[in-house]
Protein backbone atom coordinates (compact mmCIF):
# COMPACT_ATOMS: atom_id res chain seq x y z
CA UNK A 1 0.00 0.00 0.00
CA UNK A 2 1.04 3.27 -1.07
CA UNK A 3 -0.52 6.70 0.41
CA UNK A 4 0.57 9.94 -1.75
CA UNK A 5 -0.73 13.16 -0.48
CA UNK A 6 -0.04 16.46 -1.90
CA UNK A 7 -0.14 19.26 1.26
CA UNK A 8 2.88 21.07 -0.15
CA UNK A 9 4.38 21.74 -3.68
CA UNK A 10 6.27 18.25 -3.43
CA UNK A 11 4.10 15.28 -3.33
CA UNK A 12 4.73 13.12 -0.19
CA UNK A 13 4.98 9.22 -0.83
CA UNK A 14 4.20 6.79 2.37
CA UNK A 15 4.55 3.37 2.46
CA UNK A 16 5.17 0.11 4.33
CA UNK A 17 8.73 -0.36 4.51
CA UNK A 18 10.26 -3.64 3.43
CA UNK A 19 12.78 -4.55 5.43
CA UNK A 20 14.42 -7.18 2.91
CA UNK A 21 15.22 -3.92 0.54
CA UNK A 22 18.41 -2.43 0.96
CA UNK A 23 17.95 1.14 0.06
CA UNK A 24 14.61 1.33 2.88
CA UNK A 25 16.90 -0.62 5.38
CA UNK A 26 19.61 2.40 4.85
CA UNK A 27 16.63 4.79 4.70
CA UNK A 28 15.84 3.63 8.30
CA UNK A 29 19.51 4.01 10.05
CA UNK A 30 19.76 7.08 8.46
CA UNK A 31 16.97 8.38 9.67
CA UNK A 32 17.27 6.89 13.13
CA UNK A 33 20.73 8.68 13.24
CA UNK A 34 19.57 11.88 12.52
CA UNK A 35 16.54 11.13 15.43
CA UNK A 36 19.53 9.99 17.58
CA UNK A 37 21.35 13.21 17.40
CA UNK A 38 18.68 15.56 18.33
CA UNK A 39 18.34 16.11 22.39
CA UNK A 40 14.83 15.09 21.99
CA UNK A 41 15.96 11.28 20.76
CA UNK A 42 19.12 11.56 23.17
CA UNK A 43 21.48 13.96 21.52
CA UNK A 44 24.60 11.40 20.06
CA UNK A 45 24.66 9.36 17.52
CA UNK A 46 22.85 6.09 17.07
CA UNK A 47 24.82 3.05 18.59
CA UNK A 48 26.95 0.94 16.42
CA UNK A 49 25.09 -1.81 17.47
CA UNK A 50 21.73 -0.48 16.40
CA UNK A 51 23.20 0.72 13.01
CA UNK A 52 24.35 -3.16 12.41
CA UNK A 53 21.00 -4.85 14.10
CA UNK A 54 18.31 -2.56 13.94
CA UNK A 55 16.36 -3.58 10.22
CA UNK A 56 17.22 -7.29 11.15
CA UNK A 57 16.08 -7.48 14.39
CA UNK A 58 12.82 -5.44 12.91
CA UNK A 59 12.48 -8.11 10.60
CA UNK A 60 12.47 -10.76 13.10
CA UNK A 61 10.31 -8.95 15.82
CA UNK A 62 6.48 -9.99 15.62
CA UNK A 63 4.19 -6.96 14.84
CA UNK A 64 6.86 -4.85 14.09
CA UNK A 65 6.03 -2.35 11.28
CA UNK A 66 7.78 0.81 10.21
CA UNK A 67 6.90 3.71 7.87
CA UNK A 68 8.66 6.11 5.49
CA UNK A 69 8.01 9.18 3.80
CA UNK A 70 9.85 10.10 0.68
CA UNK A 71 9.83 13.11 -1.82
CA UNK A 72 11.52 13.06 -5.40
CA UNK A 73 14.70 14.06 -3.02
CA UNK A 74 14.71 11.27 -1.07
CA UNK A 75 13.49 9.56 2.28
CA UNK A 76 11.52 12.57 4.75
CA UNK A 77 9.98 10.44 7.67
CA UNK A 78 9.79 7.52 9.98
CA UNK A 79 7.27 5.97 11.94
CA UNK A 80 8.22 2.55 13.85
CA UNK A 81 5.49 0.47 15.74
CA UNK A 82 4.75 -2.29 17.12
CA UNK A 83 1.78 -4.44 17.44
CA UNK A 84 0.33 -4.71 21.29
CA UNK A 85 -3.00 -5.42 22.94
CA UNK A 86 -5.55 -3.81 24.70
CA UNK A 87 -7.11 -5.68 27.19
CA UNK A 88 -9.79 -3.42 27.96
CA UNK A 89 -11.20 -3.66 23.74
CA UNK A 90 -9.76 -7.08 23.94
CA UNK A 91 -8.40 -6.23 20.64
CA UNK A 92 -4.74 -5.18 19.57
CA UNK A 93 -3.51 -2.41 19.25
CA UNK A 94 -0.96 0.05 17.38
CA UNK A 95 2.29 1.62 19.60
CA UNK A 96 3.88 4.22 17.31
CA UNK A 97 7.52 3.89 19.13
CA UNK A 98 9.61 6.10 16.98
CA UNK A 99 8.27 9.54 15.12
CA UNK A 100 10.84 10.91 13.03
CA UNK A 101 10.52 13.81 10.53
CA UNK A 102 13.75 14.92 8.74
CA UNK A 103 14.71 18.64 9.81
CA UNK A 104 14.27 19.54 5.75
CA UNK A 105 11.27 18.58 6.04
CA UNK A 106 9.07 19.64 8.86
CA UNK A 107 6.15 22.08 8.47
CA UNK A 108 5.30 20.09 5.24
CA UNK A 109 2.65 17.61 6.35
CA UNK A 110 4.92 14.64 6.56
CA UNK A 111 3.75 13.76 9.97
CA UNK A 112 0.24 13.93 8.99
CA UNK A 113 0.61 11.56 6.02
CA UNK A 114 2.57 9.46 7.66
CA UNK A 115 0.19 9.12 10.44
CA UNK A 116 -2.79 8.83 8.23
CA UNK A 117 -1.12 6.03 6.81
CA UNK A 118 -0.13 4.38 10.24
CA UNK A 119 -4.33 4.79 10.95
CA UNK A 120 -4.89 2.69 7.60
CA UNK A 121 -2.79 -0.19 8.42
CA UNK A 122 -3.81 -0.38 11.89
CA UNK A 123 -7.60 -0.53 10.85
CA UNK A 124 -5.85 -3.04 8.25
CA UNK A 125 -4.77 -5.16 11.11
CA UNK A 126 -8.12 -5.08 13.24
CA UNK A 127 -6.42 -2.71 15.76
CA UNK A 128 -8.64 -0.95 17.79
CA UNK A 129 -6.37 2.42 18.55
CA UNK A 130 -2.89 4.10 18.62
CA UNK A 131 -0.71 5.01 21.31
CA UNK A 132 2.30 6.79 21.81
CA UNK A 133 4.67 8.30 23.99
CA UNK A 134 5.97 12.07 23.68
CA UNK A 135 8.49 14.08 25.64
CA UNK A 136 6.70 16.56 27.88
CA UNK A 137 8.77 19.70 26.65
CA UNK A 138 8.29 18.30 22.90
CA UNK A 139 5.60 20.88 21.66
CA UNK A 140 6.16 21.29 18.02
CA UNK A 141 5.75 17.22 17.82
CA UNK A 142 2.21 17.57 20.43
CA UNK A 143 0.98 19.89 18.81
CA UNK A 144 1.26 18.13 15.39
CA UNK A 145 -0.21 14.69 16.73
CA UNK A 146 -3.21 16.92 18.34
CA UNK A 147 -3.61 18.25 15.01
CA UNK A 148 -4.24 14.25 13.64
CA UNK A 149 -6.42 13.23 16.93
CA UNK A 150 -3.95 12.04 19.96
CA UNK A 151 -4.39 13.38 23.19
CA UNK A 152 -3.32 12.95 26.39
CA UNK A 153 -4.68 9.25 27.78
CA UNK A 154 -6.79 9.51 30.88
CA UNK A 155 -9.57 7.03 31.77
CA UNK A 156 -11.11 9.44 34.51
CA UNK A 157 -9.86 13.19 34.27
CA UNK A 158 -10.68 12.84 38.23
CA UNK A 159 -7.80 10.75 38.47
CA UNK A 160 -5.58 12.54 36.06
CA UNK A 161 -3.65 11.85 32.76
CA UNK A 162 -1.49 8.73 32.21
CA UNK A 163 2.35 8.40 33.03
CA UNK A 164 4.77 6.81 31.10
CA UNK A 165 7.44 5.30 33.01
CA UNK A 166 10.42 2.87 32.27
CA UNK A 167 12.46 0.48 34.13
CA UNK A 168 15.57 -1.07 32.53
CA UNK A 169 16.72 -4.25 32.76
């Protein structure tokens, strides 16, 4: 499947990335890299370990699915996710994991298309919703996913909006 959407001059091309072809595999790292280097995905580059492993162990992972944007001057955008479940729909589910927009890019709708297209193969896949995580102090990327639907999750605004926390192993 193939989305193209024309909200600039350039037309923007999403699809489902293929992990077997080489050029979308280097599309990915290099756009993970550029992600990496920004303080909101860390601030230094991607690990060597990630730039060898990442598209295999992709490939390998079960519900993994990842997204790119491209113009006639090259790859634009990212989206990795992964399938999950709710238990509450008792149906599955859609985590978008990784947003990434190239810095050339931004302002152009890239985002949106991409995320359109992330709706369409959920749906595809039975999924019943999308979740993500954002950084707090990230507003130009909330205020783009409010501007395609997300909000905050809350089940009862009584009790307040819902944290995401981490513990590594």
């Amino acid at each position: 499947m193939t989305l193209v959407t024309q909200k600039t001059s350039t037309a923007v091309r999403v699809v489902l990335a293929n992990y077997s072809d080489h050029r979308q595999a280097e599309d990915i790292i290099t756009l993970m890299e550029e992600y990496s280097r920004h303080p909101f995905g860390g601030g230094g580059p991607l690990p060597e370990k990630c730039r060898n492993e990442l598209v295999p162990k992709l490939a390998e992972f079960p519900g993994a699915f990842s997204i790119l944007a491209y113009n006639d001057d090259g790859v634009l955008g990212l989206v990795n996710c992964f399938t999950g479940f709710s238990t509450f729909a008792c149906m599955p589910l859609v985590n978008i994991h990784d947003v990434i927009v190239s810095e050339r890019a931004r302002g152009q709708g890239v985002c949106a298309a991409m995320m359109d297209f992330v709706a369409l193969e959920a749906k595809k896949r039975g999924c019943c919703k999308l979740t993500m995580e954002v950084l707090e102090k990230n507003l130009a990327a909330k205020n783009a996913y409010r501007r395609v639907g997300f909000k905050p999750y809350t089940l009862d605004e009584e009790f307040g909006l819902a944290e995401f926390w981490q513990r590594y192993l």
